[in-house]
PDB file of N, CA and C in Angstrom:
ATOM      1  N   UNK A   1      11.345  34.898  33.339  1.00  0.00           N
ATOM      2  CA  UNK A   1      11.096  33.583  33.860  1.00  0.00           C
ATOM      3  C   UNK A   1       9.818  32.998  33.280  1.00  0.00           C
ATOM      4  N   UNK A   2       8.794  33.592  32.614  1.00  0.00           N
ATOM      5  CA  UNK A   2       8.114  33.047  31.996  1.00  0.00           C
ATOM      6  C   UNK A   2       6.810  34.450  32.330  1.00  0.00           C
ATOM      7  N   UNK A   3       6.465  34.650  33.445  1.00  0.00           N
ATOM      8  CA  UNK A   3       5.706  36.098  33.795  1.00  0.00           C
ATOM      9  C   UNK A   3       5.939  36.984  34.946  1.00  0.00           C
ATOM     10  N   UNK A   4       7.109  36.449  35.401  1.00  0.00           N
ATOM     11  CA  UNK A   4       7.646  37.452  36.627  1.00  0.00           C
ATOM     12  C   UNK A   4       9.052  37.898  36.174  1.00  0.00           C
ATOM     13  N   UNK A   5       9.306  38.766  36.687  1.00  0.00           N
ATOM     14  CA  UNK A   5      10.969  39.195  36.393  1.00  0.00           C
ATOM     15  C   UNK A   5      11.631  38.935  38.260  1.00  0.00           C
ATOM     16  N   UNK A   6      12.753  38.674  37.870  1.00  0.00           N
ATOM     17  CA  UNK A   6      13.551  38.531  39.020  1.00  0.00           C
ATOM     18  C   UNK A   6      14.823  39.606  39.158  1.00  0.00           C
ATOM     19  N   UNK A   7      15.219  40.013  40.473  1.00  0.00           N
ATOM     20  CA  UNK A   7      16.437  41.044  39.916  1.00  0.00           C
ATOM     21  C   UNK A   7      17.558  40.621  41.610  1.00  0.00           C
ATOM     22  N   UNK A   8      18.603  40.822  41.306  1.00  0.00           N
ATOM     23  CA  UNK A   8      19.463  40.891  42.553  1.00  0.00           C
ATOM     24  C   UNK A   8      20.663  41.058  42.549  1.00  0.00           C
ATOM     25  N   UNK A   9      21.505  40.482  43.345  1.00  0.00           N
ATOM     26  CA  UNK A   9      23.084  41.058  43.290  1.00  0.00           C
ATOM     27  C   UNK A   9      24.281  39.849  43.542  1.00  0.00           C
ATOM     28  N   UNK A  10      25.159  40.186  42.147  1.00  0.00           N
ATOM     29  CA  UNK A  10      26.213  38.924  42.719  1.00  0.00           C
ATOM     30  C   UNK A  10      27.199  39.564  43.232  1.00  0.00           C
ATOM     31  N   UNK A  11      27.811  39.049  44.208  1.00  0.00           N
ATOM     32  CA  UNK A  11      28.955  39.523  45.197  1.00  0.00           C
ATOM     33  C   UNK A  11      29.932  39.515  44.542  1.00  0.00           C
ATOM     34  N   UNK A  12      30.926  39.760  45.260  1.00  0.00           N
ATOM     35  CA  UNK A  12      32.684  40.084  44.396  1.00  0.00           C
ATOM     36  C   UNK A  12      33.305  38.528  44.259  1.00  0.00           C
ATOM     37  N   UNK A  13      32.448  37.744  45.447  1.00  0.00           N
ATOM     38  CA  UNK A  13      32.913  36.262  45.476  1.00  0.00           C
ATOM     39  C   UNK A  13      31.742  35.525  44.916  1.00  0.00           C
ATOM     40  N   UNK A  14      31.111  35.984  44.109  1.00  0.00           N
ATOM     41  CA  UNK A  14      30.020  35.207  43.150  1.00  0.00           C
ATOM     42  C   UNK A  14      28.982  34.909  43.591  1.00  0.00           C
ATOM     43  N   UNK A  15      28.922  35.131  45.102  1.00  0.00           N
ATOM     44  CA  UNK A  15      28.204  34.848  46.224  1.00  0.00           C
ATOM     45  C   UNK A  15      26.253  35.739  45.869  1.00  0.00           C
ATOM     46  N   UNK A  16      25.145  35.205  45.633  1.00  0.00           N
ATOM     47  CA  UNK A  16      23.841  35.614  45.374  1.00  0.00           C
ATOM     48  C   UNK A  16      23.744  36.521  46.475  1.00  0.00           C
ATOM     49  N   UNK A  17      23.443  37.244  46.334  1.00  0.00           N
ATOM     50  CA  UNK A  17      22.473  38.021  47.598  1.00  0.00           C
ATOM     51  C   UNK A  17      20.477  38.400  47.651  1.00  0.00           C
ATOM     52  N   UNK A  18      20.554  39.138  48.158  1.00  0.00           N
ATOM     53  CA  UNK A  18      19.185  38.769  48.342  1.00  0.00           C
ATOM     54  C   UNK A  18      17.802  39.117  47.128  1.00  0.00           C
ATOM     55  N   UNK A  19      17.258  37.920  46.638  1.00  0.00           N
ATOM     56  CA  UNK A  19      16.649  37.859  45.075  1.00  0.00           C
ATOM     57  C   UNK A  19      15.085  38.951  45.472  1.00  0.00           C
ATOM     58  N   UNK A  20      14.478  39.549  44.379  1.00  0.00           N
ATOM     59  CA  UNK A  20      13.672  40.349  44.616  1.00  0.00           C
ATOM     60  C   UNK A  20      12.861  39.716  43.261  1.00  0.00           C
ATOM     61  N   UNK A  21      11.414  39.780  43.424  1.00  0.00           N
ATOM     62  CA  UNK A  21      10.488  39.179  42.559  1.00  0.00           C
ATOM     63  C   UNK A  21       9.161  39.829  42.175  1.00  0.00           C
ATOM     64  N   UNK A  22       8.724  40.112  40.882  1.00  0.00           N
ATOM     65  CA  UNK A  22       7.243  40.627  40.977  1.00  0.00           C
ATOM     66  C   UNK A  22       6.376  39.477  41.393  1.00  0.00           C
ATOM     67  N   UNK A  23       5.160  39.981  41.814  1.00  0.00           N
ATOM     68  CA  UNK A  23       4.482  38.571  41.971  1.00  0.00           C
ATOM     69  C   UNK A  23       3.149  38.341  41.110  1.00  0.00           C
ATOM     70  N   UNK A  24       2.985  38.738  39.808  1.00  0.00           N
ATOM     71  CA  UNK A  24       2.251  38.310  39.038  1.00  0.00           C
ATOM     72  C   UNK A  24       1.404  37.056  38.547  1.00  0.00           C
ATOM     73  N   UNK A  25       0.301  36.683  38.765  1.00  0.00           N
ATOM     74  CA  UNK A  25       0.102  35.596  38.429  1.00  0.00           C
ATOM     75  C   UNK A  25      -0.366  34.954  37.393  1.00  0.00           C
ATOM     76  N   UNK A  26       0.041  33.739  36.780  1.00  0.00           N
ATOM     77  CA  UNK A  26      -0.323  33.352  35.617  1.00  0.00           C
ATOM     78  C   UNK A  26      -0.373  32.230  35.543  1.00  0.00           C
ATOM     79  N   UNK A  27      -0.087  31.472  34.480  1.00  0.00           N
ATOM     80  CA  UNK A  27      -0.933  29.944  34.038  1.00  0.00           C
ATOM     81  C   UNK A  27       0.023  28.925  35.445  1.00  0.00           C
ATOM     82  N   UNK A  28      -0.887  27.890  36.086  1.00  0.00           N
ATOM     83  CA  UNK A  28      -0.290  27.200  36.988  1.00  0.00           C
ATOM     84  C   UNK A  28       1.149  26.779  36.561  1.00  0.00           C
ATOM     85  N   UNK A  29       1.311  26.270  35.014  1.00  0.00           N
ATOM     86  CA  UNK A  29       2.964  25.561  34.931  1.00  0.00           C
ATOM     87  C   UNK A  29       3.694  26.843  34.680  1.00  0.00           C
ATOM     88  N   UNK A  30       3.423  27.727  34.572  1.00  0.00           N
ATOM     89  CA  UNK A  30       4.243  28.753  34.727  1.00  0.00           C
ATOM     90  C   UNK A  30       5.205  28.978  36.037  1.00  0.00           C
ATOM     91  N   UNK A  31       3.968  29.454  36.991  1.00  0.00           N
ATOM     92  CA  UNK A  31       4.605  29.652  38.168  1.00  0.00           C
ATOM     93  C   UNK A  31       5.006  28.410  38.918  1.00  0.00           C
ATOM     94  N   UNK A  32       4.881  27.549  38.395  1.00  0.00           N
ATOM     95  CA  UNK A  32       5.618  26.015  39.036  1.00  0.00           C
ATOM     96  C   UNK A  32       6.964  26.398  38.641  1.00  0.00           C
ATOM     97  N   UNK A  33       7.086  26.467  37.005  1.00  0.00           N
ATOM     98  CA  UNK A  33       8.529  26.717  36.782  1.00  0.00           C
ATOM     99  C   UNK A  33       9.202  27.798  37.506  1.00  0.00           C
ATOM    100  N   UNK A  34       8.784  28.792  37.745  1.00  0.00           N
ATOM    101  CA  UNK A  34       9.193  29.878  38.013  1.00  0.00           C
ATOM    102  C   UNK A  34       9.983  29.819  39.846  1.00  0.00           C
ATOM    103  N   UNK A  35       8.490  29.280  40.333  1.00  0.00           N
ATOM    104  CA  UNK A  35       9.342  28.620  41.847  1.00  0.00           C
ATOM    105  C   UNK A  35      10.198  27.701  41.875  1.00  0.00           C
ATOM    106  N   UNK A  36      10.240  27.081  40.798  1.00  0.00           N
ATOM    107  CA  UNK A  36      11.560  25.953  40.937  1.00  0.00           C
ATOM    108  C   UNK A  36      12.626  27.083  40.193  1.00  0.00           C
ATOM    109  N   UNK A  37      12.739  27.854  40.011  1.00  0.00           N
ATOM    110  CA  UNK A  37      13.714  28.725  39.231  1.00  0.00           C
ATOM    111  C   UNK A  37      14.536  29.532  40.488  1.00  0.00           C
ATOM    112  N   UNK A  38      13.401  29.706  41.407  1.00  0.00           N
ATOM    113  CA  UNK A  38      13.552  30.469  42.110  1.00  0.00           C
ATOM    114  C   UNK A  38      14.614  30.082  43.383  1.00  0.00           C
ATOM    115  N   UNK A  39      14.396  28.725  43.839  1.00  0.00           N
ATOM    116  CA  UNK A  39      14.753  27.767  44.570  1.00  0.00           C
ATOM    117  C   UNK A  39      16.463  27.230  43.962  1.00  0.00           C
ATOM    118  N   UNK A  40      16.557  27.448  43.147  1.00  0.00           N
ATOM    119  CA  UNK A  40      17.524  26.829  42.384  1.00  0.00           C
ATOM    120  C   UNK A  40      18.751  28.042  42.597  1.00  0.00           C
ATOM    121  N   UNK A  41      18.135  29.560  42.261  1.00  0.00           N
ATOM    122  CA  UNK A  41      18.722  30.389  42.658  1.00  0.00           C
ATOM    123  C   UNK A  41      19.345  30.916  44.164  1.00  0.00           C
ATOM    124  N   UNK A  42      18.604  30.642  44.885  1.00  0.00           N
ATOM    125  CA  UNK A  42      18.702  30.437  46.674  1.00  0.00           C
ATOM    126  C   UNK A  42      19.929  29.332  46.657  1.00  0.00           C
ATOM    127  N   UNK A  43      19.805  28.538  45.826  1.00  0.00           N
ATOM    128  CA  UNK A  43      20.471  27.094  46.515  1.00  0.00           C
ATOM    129  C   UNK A  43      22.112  27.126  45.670  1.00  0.00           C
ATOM    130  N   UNK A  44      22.125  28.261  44.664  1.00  0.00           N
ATOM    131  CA  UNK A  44      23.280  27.923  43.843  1.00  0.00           C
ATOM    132  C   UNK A  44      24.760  28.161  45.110  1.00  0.00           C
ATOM    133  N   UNK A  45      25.652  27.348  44.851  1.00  0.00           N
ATOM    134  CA  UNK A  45      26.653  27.755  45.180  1.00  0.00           C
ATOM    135  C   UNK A  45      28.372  28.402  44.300  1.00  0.00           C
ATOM    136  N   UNK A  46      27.896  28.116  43.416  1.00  0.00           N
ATOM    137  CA  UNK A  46      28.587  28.631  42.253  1.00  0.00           C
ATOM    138  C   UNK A  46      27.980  28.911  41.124  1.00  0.00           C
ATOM    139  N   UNK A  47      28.372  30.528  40.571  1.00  0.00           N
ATOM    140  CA  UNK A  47      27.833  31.492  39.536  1.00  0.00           C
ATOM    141  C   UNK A  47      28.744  30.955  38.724  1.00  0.00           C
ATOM    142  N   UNK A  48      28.430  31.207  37.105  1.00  0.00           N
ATOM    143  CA  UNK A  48      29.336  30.440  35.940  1.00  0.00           C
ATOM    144  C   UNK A  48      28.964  31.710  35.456  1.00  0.00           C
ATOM    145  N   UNK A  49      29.096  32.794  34.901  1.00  0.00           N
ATOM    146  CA  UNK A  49      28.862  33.697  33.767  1.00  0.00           C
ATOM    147  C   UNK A  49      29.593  33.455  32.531  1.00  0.00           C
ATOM    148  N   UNK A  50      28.379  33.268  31.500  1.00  0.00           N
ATOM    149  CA  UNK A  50      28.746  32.953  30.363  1.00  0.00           C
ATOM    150  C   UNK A  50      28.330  34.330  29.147  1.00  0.00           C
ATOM    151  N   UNK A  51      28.559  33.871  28.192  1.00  0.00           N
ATOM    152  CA  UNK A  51      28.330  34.988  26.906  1.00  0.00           C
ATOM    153  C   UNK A  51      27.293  35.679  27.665  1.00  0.00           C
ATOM    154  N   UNK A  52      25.890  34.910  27.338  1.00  0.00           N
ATOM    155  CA  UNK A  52      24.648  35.453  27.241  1.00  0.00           C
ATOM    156  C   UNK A  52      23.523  35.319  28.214  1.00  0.00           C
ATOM    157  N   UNK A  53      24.473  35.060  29.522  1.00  0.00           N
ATOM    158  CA  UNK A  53      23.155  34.592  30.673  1.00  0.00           C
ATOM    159  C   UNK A  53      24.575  34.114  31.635  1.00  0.00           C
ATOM    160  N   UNK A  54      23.773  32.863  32.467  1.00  0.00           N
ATOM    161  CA  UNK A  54      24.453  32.376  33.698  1.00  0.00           C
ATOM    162  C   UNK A  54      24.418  31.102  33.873  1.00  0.00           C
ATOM    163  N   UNK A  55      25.252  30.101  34.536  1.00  0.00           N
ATOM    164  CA  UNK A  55      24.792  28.752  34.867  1.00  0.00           C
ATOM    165  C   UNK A  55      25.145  28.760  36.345  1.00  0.00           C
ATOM    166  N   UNK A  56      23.909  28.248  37.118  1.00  0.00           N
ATOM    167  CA  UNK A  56      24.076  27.927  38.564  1.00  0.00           C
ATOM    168  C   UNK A  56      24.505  26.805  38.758  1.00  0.00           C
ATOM    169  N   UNK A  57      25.429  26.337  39.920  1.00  0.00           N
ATOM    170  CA  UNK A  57      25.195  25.392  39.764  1.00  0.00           C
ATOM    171  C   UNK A  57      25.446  25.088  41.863  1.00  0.00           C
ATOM    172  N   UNK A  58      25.312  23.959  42.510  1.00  0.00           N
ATOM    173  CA  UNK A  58      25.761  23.361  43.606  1.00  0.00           C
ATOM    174  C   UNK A  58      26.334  21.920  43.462  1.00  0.00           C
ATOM    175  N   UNK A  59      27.406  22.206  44.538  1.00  0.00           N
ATOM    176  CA  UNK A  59      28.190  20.855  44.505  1.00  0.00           C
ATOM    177  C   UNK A  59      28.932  20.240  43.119  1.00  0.00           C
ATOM    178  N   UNK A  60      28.859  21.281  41.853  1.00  0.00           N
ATOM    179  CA  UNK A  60      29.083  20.917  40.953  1.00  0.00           C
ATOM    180  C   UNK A  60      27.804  20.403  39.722  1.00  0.00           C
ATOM    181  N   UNK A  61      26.800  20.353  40.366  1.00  0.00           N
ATOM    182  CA  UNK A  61      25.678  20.082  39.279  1.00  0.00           C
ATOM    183  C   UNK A  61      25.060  20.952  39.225  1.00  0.00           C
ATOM    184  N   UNK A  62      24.752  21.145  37.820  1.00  0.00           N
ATOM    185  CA  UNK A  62      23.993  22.412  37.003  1.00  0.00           C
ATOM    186  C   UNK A  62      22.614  22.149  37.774  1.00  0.00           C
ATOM    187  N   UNK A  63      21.913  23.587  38.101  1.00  0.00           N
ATOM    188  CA  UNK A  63      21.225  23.874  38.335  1.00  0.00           C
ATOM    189  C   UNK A  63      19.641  24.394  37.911  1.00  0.00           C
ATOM    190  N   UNK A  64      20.398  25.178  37.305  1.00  0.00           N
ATOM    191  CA  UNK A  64      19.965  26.153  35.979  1.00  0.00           C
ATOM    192  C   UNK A  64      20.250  26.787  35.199  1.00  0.00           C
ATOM    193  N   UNK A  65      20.294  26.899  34.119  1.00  0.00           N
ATOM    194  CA  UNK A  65      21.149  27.840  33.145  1.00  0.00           C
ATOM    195  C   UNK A  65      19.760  29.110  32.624  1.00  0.00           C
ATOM    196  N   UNK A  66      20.369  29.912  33.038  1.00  0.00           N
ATOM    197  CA  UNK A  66      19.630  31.420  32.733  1.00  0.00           C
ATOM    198  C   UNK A  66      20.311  31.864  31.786  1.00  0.00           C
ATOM    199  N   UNK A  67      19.548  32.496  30.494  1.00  0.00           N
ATOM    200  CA  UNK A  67      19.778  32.959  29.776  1.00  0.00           C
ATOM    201  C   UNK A  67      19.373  34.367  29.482  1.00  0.00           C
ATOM    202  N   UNK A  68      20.048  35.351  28.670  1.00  0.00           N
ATOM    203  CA  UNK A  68      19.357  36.723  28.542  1.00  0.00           C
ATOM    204  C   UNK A  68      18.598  36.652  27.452  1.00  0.00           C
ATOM    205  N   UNK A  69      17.208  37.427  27.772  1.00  0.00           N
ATOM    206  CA  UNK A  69      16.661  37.369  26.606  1.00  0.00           C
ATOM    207  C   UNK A  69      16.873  37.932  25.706  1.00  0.00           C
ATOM    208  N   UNK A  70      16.774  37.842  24.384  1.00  0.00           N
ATOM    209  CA  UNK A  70      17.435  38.597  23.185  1.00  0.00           C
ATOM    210  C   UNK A  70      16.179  39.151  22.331  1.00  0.00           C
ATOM    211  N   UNK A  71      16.037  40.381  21.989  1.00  0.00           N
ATOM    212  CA  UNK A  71      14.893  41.143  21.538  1.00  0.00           C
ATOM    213  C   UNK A  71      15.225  41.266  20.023  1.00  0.00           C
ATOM    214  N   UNK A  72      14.530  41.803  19.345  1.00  0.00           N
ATOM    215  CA  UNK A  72      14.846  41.388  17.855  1.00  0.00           C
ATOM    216  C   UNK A  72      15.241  43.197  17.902  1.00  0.00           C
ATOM    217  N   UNK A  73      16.032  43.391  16.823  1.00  0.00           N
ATOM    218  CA  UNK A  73      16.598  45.372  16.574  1.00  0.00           C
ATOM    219  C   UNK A  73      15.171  46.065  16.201  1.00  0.00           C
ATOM    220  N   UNK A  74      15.331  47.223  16.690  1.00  0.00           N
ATOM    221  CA  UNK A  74      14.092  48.082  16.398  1.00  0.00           C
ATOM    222  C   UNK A  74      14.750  48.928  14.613  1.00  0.00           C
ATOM    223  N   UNK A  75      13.538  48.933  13.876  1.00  0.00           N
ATOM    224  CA  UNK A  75      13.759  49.630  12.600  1.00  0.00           C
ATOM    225  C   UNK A  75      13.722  51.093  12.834  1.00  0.00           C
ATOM    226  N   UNK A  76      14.958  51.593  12.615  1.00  0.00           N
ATOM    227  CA  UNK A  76      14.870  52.968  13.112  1.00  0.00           C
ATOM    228  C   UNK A  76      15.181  54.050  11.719  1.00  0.00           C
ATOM    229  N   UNK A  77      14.412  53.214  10.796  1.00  0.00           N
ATOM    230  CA  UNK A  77      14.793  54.447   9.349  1.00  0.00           C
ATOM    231  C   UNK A  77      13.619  55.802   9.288  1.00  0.00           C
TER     232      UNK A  77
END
């Protein structure tokens, strides 16, 4: 999310359950984003799983789209 990690559980009916958070602190627009990230997640009512992440959304409007982060390959010669 920018300096916290978030972790939790989607139900069999797509349904969020309860979100778990480090609480690290860092630059103010960080954790602005991060609580609006957070809020967005509480509020989704429909999970979209896509390729590489997720789109929340309620009532039909996107919420947030979470993505996985992608790490570059480790050189293993």
């Amino acid at each position: 999310m920018g300096v916290n990690r978030f972790s939790g559980q989607i139900g069999a009916e797509f349904s969020i359950g309860p979100v778990a958070t480090t609480r690290m602190a860092g630059p103010p627009e960080l954790m602005l984003q991060e609580d609006t990230i957070l809020e967005h997640v509480q509020e989704a009512d429909t999970i979209e799983v896509i390729e590489d992440g997720m789109n929340l959304r309620r009532d039909g409007l996107l919420l947030v789209e979470l993505e996985r982060k992608r790490t570059a390959p480790t050189d293993r010669s």
